[in-house]
N, C-alpha and C. Protein backbone atom coordinates (compact mmCIF):
# COMPACT_ATOMS: atom_id res chain seq x y z
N UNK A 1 -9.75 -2.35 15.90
CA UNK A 1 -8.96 -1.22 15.43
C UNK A 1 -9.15 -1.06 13.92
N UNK A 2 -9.47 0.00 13.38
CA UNK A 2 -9.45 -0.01 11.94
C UNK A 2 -8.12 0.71 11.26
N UNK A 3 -8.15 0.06 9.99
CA UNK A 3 -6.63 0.15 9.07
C UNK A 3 -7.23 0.43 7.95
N UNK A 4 -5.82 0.60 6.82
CA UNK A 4 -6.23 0.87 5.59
C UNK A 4 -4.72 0.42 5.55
N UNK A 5 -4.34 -0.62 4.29
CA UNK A 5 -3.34 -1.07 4.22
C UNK A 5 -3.24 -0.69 2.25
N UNK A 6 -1.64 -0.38 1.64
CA UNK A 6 -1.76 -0.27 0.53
C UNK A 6 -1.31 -1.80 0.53
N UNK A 7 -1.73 -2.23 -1.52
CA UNK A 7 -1.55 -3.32 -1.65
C UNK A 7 -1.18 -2.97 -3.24
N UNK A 8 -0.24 -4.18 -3.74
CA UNK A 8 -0.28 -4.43 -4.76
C UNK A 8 -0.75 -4.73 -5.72
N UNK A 9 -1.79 -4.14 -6.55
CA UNK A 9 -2.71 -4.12 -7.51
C UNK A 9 -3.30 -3.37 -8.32
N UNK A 10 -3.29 -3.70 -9.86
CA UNK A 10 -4.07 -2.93 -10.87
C UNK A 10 -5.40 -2.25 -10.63
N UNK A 11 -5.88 -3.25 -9.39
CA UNK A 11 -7.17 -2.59 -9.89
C UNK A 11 -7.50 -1.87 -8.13
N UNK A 12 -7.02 -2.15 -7.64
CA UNK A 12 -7.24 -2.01 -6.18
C UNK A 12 -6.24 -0.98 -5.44
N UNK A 13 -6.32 0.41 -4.75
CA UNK A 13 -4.63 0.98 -4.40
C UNK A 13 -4.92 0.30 -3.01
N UNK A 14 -6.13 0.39 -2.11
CA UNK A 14 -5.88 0.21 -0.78
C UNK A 14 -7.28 -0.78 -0.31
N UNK A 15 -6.84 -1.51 0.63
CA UNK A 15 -7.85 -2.51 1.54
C UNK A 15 -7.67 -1.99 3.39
N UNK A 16 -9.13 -1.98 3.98
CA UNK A 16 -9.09 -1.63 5.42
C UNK A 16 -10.22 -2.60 5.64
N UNK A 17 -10.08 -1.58 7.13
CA UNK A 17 -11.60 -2.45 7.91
C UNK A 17 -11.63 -0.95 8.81
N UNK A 18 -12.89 -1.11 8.68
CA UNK A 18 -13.52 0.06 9.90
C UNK A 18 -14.06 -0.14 11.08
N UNK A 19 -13.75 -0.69 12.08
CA UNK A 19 -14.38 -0.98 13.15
C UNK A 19 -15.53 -0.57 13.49
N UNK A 20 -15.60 0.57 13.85
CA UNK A 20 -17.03 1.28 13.89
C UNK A 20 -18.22 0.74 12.94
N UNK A 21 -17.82 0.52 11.79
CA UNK A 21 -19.59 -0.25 11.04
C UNK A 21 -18.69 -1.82 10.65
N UNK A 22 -17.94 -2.24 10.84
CA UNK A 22 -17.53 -3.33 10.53
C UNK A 22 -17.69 -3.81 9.23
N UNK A 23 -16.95 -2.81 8.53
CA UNK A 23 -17.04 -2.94 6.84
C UNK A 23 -15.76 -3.70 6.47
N UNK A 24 -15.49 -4.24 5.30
CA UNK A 24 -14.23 -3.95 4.62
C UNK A 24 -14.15 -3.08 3.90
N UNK A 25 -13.52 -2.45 3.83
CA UNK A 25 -13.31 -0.92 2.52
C UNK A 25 -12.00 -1.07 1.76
N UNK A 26 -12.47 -0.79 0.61
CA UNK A 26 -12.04 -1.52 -0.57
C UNK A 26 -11.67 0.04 -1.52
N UNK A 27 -10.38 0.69 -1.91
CA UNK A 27 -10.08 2.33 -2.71
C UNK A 27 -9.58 1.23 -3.77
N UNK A 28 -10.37 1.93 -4.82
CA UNK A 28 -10.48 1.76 -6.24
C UNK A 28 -9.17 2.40 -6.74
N UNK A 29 -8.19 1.48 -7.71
CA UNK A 29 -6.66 2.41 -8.22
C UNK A 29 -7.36 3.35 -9.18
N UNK A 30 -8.73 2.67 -10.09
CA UNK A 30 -8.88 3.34 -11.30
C UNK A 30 -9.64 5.25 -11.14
N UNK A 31 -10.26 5.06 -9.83
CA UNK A 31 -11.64 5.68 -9.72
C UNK A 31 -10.91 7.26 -8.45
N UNK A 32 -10.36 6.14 -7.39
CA UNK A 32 -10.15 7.12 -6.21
C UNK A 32 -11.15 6.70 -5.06
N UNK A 33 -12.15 6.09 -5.95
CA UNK A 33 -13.40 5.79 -5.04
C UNK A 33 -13.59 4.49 -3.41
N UNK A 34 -14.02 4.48 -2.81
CA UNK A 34 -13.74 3.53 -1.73
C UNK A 34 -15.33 3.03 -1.37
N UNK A 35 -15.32 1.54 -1.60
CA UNK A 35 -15.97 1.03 -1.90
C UNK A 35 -16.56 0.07 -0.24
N UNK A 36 -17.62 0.32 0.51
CA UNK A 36 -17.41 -0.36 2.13
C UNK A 36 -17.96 -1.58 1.60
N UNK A 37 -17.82 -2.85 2.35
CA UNK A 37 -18.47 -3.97 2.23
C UNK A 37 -19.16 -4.63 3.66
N UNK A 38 -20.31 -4.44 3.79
CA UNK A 38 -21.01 -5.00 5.54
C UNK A 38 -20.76 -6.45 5.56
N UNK A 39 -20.17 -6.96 6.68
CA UNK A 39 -20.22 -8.20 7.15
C UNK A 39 -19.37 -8.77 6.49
N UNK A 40 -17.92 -8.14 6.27
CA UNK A 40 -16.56 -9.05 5.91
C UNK A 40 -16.13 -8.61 7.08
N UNK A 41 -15.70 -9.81 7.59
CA UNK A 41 -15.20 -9.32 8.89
C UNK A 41 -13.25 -9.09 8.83
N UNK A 42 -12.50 -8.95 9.89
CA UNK A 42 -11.70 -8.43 9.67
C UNK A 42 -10.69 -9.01 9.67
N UNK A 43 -10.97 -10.51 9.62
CA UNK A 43 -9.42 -11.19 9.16
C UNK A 43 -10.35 -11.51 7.48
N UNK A 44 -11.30 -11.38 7.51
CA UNK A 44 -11.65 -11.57 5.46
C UNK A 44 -10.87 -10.22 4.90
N UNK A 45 -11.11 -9.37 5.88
CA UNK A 45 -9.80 -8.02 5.14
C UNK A 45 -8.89 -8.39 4.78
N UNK A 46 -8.02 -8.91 5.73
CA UNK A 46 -6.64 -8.93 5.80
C UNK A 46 -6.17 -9.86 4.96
N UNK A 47 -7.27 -11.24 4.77
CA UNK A 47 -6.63 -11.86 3.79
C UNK A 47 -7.02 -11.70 2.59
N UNK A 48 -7.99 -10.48 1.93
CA UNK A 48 -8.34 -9.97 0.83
C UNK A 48 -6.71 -9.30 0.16
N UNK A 49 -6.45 -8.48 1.25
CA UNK A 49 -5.20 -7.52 1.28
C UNK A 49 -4.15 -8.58 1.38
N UNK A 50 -3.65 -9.21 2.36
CA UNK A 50 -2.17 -10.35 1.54
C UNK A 50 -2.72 -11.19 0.61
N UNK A 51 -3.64 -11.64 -0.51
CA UNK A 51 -4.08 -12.13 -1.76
C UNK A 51 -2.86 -12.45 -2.60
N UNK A 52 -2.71 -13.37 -2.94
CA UNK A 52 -1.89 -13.25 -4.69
C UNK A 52 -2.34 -12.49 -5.73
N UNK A 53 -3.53 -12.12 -6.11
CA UNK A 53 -4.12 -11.34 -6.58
C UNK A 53 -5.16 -10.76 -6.29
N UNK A 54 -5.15 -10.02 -5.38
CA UNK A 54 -6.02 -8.64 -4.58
C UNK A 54 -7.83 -8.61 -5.50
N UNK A 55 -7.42 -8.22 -6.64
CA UNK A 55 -8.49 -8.10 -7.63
C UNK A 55 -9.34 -9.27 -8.11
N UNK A 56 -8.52 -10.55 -7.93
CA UNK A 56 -9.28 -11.79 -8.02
C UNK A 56 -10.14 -12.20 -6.71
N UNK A 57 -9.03 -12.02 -5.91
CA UNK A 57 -9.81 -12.12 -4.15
C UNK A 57 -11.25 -11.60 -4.18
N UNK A 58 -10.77 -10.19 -4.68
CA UNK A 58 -12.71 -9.42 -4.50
C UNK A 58 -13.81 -9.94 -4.97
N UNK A 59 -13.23 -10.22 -6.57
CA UNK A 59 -14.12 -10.62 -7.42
C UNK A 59 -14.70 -12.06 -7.10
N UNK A 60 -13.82 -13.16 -6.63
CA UNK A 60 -14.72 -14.21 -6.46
C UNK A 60 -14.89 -14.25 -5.22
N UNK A 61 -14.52 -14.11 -4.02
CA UNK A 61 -14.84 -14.10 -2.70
C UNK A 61 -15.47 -12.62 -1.70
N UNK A 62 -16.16 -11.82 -2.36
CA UNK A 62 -16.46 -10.19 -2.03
C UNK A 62 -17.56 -9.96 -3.04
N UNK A 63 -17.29 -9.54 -4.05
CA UNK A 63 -18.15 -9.00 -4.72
C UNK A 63 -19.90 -10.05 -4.66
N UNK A 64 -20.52 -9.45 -5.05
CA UNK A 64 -21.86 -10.40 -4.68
C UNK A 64 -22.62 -11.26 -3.59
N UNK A 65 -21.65 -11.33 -2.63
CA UNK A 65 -21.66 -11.75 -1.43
C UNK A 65 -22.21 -11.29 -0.15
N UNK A 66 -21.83 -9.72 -0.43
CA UNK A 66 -21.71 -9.00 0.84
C UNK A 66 -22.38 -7.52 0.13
N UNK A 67 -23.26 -6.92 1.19
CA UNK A 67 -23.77 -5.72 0.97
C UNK A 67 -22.56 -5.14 0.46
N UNK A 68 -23.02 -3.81 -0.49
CA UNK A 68 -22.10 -2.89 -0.78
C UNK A 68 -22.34 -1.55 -0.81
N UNK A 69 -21.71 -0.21 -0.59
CA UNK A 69 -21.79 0.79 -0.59
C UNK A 69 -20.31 1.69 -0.87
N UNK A 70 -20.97 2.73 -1.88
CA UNK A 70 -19.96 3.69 -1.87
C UNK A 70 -19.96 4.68 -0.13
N UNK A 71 -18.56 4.69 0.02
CA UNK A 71 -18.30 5.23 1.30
C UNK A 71 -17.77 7.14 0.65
């Protein structure tokens, strides 16, 4: 099932998962922009999104890791 959950964060407004390409998708607070990630699967969403800090989550466990694309 895919979601889009808001979350608490400076740098981040919203975290999902898309079932259909099995991304995580990642809406930028600063930009508007939504960012997909291939091959986070969908409990790496969920615990990107309950994080203590959402924006740290990405950065060391997401970013560089995992294909990326603007959606």
């Amino acid at each position: 099932m895919s979601w889009m959950k808001s979350v608490y964060s400076s740098m981040v407004s919203e975290i999902g998962y898309d079932d259909d390409t099995g991304e995580m998708l990642v809406r930028w607070a600063n930009s508007g922009k939504t960012s997909a990630y291939a091959g986070v699967s969908e409990d790496g969403a969920f615990e990107a999104a309950q994080a203590a800090s959402v924006g740290q989550y990405i950065n060391s466990e997401i970013k560089g890791q995992y294909g990326h694309r603007y959606k």
